[in-house]
PDB file of N, CA and C in Angstrom:
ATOM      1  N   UNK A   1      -4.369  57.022  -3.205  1.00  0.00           N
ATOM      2  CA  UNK A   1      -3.175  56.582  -2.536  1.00  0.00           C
ATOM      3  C   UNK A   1      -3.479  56.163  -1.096  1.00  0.00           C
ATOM      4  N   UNK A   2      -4.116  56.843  -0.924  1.00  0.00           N
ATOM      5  CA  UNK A   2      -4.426  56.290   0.777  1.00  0.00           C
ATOM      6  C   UNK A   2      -5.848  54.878   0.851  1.00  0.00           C
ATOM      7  N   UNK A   3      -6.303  54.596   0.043  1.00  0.00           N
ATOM      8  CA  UNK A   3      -7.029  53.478  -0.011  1.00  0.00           C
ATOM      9  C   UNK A   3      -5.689  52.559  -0.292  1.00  0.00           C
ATOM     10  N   UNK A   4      -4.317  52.838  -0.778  1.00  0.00           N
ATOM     11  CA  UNK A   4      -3.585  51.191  -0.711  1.00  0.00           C
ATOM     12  C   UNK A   4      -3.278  50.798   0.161  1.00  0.00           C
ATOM     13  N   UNK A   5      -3.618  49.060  -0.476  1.00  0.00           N
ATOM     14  CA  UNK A   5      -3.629  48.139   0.565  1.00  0.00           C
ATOM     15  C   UNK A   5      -2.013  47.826   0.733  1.00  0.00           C
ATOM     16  N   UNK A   6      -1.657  47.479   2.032  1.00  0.00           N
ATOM     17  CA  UNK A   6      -0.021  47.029   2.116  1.00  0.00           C
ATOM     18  C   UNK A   6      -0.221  45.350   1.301  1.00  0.00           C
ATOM     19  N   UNK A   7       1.234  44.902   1.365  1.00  0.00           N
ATOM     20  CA  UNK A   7       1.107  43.967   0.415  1.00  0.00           C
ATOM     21  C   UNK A   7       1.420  42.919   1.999  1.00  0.00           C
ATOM     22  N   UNK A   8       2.021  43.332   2.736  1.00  0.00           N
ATOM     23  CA  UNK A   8       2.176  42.739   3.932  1.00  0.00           C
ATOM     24  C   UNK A   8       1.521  43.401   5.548  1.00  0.00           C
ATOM     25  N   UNK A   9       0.925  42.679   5.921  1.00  0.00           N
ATOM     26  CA  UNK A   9       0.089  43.329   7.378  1.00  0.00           C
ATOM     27  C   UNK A   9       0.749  43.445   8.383  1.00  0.00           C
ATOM     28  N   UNK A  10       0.951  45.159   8.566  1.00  0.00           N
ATOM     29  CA  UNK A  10       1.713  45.476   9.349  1.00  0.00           C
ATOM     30  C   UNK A  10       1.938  45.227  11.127  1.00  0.00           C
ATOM     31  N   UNK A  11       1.078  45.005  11.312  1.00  0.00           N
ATOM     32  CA  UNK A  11       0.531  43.347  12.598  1.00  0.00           C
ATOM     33  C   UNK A  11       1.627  42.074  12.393  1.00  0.00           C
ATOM     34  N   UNK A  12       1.512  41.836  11.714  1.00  0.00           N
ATOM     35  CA  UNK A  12       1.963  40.446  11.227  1.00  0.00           C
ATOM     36  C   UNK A  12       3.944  40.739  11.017  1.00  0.00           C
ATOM     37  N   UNK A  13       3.931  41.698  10.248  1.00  0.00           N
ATOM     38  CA  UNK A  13       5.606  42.684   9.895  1.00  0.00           C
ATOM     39  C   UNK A  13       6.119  42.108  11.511  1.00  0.00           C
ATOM     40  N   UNK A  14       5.140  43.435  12.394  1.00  0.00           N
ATOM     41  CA  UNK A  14       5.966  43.498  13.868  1.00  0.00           C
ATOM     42  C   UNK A  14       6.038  42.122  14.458  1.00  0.00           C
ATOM     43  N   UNK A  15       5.157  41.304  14.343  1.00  0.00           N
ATOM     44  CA  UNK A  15       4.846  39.746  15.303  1.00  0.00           C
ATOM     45  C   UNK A  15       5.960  39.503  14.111  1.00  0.00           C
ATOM     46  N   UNK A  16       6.131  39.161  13.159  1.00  0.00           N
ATOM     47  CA  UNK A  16       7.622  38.643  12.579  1.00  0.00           C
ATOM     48  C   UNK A  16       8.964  39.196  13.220  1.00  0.00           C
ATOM     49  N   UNK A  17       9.231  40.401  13.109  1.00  0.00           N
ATOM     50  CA  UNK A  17      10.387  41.027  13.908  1.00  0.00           C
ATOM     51  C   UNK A  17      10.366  40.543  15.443  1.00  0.00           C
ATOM     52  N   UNK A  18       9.004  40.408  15.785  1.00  0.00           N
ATOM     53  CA  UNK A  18       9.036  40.087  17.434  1.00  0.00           C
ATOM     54  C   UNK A  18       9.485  38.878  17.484  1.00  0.00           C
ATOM     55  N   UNK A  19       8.772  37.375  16.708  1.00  0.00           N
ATOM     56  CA  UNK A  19       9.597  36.426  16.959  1.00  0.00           C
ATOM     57  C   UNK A  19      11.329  36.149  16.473  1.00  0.00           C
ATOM     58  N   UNK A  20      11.566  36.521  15.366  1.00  0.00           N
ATOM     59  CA  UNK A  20      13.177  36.381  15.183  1.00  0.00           C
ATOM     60  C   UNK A  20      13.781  37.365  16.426  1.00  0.00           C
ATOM     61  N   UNK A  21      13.234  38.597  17.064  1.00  0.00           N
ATOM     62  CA  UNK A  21      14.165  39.291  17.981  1.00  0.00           C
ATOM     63  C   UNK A  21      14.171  37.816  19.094  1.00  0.00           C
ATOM     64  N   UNK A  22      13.078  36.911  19.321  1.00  0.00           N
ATOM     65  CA  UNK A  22      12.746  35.803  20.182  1.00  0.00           C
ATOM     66  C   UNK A  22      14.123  35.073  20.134  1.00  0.00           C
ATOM     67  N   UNK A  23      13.751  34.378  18.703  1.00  0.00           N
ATOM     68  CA  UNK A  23      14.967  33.400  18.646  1.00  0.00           C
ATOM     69  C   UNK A  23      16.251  33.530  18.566  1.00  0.00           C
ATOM     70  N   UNK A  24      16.633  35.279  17.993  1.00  0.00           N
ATOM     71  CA  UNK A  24      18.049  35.199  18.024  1.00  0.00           C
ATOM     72  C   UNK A  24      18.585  35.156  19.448  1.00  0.00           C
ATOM     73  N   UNK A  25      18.031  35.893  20.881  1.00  0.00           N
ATOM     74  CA  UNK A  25      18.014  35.907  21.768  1.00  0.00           C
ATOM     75  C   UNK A  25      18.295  34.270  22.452  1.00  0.00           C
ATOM     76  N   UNK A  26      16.948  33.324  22.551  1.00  0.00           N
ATOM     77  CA  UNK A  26      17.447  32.109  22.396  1.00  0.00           C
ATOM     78  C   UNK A  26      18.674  31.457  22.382  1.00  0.00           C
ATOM     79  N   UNK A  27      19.321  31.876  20.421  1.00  0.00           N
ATOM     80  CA  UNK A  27      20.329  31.183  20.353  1.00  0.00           C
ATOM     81  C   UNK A  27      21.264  31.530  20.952  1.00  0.00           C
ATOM     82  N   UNK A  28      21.240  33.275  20.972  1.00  0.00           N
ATOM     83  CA  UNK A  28      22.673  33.804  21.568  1.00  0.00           C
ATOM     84  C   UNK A  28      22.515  33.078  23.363  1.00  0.00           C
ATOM     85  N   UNK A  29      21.966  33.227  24.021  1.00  0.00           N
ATOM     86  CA  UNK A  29      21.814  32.692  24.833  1.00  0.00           C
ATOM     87  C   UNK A  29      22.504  31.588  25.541  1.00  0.00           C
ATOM     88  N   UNK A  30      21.929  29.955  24.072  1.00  0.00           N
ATOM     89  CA  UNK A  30      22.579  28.980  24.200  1.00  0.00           C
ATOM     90  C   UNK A  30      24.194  29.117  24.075  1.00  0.00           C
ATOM     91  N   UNK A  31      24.659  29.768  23.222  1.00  0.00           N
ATOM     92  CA  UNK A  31      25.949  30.009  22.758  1.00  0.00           C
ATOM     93  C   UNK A  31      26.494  30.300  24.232  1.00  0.00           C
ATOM     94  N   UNK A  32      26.137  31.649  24.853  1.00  0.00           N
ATOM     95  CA  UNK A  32      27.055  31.784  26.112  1.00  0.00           C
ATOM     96  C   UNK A  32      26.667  30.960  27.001  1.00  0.00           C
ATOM     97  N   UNK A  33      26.031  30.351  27.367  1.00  0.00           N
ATOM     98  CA  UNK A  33      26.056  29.409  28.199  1.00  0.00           C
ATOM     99  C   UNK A  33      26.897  27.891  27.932  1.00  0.00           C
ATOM    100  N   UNK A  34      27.086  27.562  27.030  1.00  0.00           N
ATOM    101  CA  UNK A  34      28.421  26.694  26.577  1.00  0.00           C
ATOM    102  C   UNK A  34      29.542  27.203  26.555  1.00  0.00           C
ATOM    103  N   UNK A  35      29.983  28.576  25.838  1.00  0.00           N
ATOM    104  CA  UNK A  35      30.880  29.292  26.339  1.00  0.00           C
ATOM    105  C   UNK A  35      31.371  28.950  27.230  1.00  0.00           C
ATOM    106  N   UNK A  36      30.123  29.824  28.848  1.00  0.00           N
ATOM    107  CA  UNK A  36      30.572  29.662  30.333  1.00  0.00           C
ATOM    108  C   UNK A  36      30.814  28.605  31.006  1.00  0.00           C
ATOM    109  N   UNK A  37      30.784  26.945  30.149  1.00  0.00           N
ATOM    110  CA  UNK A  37      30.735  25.709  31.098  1.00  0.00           C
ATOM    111  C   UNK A  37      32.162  25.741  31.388  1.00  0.00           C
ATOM    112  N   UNK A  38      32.277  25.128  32.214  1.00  0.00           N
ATOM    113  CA  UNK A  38      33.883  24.881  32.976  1.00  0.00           C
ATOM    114  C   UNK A  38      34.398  24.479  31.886  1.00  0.00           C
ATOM    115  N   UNK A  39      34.387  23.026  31.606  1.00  0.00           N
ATOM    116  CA  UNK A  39      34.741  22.278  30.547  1.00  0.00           C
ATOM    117  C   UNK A  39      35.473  23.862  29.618  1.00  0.00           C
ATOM    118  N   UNK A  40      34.641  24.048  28.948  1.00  0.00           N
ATOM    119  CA  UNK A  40      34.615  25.351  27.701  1.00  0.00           C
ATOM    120  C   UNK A  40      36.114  26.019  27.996  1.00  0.00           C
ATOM    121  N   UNK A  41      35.908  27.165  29.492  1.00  0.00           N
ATOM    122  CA  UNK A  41      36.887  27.389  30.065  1.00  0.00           C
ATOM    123  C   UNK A  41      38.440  27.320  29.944  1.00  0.00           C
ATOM    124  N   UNK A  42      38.427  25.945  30.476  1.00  0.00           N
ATOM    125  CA  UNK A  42      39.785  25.221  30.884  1.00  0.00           C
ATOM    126  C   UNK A  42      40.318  24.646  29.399  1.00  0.00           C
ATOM    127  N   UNK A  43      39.591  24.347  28.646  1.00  0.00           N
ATOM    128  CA  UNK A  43      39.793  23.998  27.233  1.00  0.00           C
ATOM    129  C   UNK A  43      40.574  25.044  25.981  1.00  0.00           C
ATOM    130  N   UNK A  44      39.503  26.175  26.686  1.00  0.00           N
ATOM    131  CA  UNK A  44      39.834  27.374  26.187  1.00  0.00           C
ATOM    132  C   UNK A  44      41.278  27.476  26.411  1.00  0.00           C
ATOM    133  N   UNK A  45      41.639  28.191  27.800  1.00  0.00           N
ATOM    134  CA  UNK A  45      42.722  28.567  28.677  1.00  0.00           C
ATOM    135  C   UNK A  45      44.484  27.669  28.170  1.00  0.00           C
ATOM    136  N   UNK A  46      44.018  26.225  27.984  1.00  0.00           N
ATOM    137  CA  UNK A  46      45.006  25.934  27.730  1.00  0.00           C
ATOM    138  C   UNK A  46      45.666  25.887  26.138  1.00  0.00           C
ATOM    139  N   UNK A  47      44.244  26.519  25.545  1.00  0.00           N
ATOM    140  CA  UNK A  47      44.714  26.597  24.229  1.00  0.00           C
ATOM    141  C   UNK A  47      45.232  27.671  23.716  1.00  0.00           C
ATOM    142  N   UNK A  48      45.223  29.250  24.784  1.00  0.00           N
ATOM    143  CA  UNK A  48      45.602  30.294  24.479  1.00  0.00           C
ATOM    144  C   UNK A  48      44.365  31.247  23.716  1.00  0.00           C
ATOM    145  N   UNK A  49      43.202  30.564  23.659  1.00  0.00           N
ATOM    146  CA  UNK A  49      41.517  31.202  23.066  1.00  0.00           C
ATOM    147  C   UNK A  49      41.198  32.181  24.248  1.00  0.00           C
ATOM    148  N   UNK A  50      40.493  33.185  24.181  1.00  0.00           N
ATOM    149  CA  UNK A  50      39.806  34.024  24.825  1.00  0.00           C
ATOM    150  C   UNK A  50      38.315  33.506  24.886  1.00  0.00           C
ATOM    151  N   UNK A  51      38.151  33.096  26.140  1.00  0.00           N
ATOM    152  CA  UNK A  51      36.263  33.152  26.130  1.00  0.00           C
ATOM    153  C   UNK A  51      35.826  34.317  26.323  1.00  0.00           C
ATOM    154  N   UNK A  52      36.144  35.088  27.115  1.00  0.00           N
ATOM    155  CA  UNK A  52      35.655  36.444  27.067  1.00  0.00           C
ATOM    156  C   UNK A  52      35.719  37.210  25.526  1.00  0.00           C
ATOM    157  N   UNK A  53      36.896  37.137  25.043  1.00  0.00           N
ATOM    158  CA  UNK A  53      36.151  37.915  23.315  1.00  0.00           C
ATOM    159  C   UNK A  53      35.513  36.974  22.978  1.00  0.00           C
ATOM    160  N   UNK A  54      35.305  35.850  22.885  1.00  0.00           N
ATOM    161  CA  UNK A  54      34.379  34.790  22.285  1.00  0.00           C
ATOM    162  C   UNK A  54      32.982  35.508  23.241  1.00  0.00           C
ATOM    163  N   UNK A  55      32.891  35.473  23.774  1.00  0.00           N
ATOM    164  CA  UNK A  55      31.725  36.561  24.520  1.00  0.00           C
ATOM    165  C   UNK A  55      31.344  37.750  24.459  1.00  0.00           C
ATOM    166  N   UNK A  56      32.063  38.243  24.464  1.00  0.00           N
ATOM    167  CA  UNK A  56      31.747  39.719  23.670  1.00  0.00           C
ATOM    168  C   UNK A  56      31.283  39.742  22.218  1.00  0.00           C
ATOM    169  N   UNK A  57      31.846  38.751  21.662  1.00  0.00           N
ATOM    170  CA  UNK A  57      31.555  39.156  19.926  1.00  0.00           C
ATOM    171  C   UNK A  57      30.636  38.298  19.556  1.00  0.00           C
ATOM    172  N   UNK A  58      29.213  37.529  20.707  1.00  0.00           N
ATOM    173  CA  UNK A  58      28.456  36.757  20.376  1.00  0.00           C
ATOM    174  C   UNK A  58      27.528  37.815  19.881  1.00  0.00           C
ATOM    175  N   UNK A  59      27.577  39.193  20.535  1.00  0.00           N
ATOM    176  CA  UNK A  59      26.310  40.381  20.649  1.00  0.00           C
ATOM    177  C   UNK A  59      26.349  40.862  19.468  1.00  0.00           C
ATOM    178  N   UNK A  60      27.459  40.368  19.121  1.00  0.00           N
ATOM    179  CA  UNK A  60      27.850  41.447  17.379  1.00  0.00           C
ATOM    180  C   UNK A  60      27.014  40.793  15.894  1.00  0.00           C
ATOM    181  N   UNK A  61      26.864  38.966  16.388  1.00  0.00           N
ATOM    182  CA  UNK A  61      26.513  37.992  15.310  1.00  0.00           C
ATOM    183  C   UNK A  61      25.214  38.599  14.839  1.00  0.00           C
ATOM    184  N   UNK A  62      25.011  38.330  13.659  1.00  0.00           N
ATOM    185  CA  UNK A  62      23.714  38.035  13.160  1.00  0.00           C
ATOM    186  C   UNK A  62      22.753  36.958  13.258  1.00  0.00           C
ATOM    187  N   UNK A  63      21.314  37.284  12.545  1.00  0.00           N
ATOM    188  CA  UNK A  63      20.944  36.197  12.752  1.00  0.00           C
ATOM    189  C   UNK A  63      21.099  34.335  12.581  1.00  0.00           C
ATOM    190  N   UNK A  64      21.624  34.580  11.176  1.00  0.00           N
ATOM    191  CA  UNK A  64      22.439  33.133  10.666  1.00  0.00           C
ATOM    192  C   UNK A  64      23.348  33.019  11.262  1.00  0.00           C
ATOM    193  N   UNK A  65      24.106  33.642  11.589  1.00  0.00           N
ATOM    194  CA  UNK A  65      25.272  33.389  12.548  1.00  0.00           C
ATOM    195  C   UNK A  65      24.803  32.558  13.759  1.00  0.00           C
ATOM    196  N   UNK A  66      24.193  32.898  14.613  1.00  0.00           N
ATOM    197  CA  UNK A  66      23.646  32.708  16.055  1.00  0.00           C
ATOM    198  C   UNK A  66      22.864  31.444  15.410  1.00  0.00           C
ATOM    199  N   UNK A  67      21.979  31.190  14.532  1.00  0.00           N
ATOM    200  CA  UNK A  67      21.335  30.022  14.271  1.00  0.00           C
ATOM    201  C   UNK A  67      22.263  29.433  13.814  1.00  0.00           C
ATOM    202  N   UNK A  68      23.383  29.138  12.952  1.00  0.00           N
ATOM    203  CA  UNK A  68      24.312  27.658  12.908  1.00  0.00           C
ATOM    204  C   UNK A  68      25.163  27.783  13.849  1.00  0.00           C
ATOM    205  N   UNK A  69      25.460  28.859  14.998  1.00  0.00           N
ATOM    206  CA  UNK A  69      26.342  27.991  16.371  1.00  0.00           C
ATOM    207  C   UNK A  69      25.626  27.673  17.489  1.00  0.00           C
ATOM    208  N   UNK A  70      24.471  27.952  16.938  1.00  0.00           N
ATOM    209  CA  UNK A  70      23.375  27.788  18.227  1.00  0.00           C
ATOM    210  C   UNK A  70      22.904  26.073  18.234  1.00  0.00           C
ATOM    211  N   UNK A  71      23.281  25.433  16.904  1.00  0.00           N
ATOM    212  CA  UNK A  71      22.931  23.539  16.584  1.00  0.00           C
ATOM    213  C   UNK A  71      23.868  23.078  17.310  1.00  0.00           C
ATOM    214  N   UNK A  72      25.075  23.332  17.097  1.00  0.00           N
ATOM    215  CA  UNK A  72      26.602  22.487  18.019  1.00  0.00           C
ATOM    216  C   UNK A  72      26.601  22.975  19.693  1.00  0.00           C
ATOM    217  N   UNK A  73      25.734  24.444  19.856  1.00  0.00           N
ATOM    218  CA  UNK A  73      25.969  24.537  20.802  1.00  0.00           C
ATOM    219  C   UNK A  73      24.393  23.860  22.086  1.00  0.00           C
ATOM    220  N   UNK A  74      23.662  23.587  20.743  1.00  0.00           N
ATOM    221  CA  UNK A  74      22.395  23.181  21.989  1.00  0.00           C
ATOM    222  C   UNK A  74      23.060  21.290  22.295  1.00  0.00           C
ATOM    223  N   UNK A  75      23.633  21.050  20.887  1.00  0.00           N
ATOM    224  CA  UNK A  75      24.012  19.466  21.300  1.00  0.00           C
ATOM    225  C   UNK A  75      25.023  19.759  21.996  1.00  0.00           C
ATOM    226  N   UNK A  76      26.252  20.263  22.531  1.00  0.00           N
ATOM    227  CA  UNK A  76      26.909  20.163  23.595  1.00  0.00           C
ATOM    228  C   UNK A  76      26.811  20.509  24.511  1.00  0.00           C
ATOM    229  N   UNK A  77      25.769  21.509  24.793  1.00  0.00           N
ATOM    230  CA  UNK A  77      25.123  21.345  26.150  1.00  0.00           C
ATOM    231  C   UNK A  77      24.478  20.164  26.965  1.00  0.00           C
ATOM    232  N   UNK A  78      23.718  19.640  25.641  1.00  0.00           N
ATOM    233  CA  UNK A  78      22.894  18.261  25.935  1.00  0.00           C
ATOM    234  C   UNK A  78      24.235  17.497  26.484  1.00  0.00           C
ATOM    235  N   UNK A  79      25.073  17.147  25.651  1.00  0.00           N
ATOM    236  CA  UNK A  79      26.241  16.663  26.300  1.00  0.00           C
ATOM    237  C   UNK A  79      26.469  16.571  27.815  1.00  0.00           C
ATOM    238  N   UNK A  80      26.874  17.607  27.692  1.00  0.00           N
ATOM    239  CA  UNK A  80      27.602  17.870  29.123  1.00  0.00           C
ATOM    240  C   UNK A  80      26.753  18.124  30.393  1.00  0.00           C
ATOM    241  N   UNK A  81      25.554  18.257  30.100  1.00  0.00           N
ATOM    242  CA  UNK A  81      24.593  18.287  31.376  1.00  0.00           C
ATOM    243  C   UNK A  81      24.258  17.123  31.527  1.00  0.00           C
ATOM    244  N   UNK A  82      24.445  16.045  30.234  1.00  0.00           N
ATOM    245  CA  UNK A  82      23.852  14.253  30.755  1.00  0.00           C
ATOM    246  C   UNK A  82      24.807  13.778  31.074  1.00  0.00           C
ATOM    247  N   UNK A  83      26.000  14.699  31.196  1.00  0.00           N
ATOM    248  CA  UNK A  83      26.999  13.465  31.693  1.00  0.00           C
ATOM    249  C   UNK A  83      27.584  12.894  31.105  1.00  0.00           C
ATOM    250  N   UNK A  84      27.672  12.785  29.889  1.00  0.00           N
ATOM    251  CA  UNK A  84      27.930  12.058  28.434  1.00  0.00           C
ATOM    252  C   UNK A  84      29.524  12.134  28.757  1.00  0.00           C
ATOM    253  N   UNK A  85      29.683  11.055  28.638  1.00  0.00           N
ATOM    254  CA  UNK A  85      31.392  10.264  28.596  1.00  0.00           C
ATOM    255  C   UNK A  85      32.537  10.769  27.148  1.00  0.00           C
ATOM    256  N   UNK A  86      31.564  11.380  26.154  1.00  0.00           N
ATOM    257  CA  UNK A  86      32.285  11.685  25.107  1.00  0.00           C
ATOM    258  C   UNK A  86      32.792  13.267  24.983  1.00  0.00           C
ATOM    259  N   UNK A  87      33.530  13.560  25.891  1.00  0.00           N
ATOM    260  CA  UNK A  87      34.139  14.401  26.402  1.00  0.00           C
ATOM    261  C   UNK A  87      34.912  15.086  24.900  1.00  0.00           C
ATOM    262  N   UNK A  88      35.797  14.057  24.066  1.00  0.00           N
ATOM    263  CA  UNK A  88      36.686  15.143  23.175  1.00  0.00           C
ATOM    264  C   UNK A  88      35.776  15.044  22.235  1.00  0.00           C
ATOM    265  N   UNK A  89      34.217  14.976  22.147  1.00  0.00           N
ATOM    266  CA  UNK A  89      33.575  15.183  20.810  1.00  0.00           C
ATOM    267  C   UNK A  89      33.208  16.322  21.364  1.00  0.00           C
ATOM    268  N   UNK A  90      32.769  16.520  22.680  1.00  0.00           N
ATOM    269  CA  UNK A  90      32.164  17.856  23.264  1.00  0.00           C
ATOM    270  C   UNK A  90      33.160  18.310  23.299  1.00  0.00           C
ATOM    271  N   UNK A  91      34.535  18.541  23.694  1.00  0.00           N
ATOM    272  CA  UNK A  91      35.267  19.763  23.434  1.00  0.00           C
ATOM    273  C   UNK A  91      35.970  19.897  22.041  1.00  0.00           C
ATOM    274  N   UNK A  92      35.590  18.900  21.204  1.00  0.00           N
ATOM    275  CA  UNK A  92      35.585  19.386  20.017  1.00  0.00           C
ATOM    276  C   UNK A  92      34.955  20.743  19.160  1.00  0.00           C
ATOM    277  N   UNK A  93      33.676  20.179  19.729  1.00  0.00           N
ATOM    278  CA  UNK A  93      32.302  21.161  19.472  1.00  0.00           C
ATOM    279  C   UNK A  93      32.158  22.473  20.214  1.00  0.00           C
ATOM    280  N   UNK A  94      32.857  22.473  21.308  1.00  0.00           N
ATOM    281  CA  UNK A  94      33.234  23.301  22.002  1.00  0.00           C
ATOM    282  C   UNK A  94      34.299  24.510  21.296  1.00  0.00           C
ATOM    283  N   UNK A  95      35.051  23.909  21.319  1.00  0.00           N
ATOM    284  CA  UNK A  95      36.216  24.211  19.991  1.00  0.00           C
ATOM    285  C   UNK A  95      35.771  25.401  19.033  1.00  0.00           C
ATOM    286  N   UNK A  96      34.973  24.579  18.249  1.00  0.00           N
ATOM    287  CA  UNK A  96      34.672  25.100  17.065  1.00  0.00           C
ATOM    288  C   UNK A  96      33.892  26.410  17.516  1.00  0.00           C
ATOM    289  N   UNK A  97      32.937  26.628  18.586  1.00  0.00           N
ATOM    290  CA  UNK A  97      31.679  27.555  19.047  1.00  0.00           C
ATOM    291  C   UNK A  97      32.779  28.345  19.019  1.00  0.00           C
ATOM    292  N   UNK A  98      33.817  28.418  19.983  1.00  0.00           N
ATOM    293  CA  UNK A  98      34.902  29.492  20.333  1.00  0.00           C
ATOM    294  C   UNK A  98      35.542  30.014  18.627  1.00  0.00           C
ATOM    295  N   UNK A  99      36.155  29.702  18.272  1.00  0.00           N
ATOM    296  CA  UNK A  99      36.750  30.132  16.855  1.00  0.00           C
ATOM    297  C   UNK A  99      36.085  30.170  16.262  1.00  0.00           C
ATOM    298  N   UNK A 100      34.546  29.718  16.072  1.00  0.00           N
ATOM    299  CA  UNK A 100      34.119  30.524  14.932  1.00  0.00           C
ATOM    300  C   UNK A 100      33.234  31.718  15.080  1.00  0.00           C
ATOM    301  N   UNK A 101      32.699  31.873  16.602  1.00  0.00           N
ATOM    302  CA  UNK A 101      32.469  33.097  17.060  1.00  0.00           C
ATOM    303  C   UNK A 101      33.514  34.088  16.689  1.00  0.00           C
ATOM    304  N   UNK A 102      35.049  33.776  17.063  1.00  0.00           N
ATOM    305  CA  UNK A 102      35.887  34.408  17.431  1.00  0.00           C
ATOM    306  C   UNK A 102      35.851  35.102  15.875  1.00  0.00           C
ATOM    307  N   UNK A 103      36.168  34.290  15.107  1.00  0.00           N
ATOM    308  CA  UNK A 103      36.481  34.518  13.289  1.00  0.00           C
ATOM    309  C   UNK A 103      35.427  35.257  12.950  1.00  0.00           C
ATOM    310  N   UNK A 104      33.881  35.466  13.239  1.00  0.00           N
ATOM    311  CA  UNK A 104      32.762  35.480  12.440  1.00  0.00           C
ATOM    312  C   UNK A 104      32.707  37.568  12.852  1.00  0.00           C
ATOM    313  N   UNK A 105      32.953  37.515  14.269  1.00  0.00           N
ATOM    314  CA  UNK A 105      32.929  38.651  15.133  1.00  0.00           C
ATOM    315  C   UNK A 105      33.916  39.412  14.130  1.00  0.00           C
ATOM    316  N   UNK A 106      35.373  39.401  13.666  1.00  0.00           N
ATOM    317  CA  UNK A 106      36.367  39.963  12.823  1.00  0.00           C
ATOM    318  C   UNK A 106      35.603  40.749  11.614  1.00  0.00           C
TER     319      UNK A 106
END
């Protein structure tokens, strides 16, 4: 029993756990930082949405979670830091980051 070999190298196990702890970090990341853009905000505010529970309940997501709001949320960042004129596609996308955080967190 003690000559078995693992079927997976336990080196390799932790460097796996180490990079996904990487990327979920990453995504959650991107997420609040679109969250926090003004834009996000004021969008929020007049719609009666909470960014703050939309913030709080980013810590709660999983990993799939955080990786499909982390795609809408790296392109509306790109957005809104170039300046991009297409304002109701970005607070569209904006939109969606907020409620479906909000829904996913429930």
């Amino acid at each position: 029993m003690a000559q078995q070999r693992h079927i997976v190298d336990p080196v390799a196990m932790r460097q796996a756990v180490a990079d996904q702890a990487s990327k979920d970090q990453q995504n959650r990341d991107v997420v609040l930082r679109v969250l926090r853009q003004k834009q996000m905000q004021d969008v929020a505010s007049r719609l009666g949405l909470s960014v703050t529970r939309a913030e709080n309940a980013v810590s709660t997501l999983g990993s799939a979670e955080l990786a499909s709001l982390a795609i809408p949320a790296r392109l509306a960042e790109k957005d809104l830091a170039g300046g991009n004129q297409k304002i109701i596609i970005s607070t569209t996308t904006l939109l969606l980051i907020i409620i479906i955080v909000i829904l996913v967190a429930r």
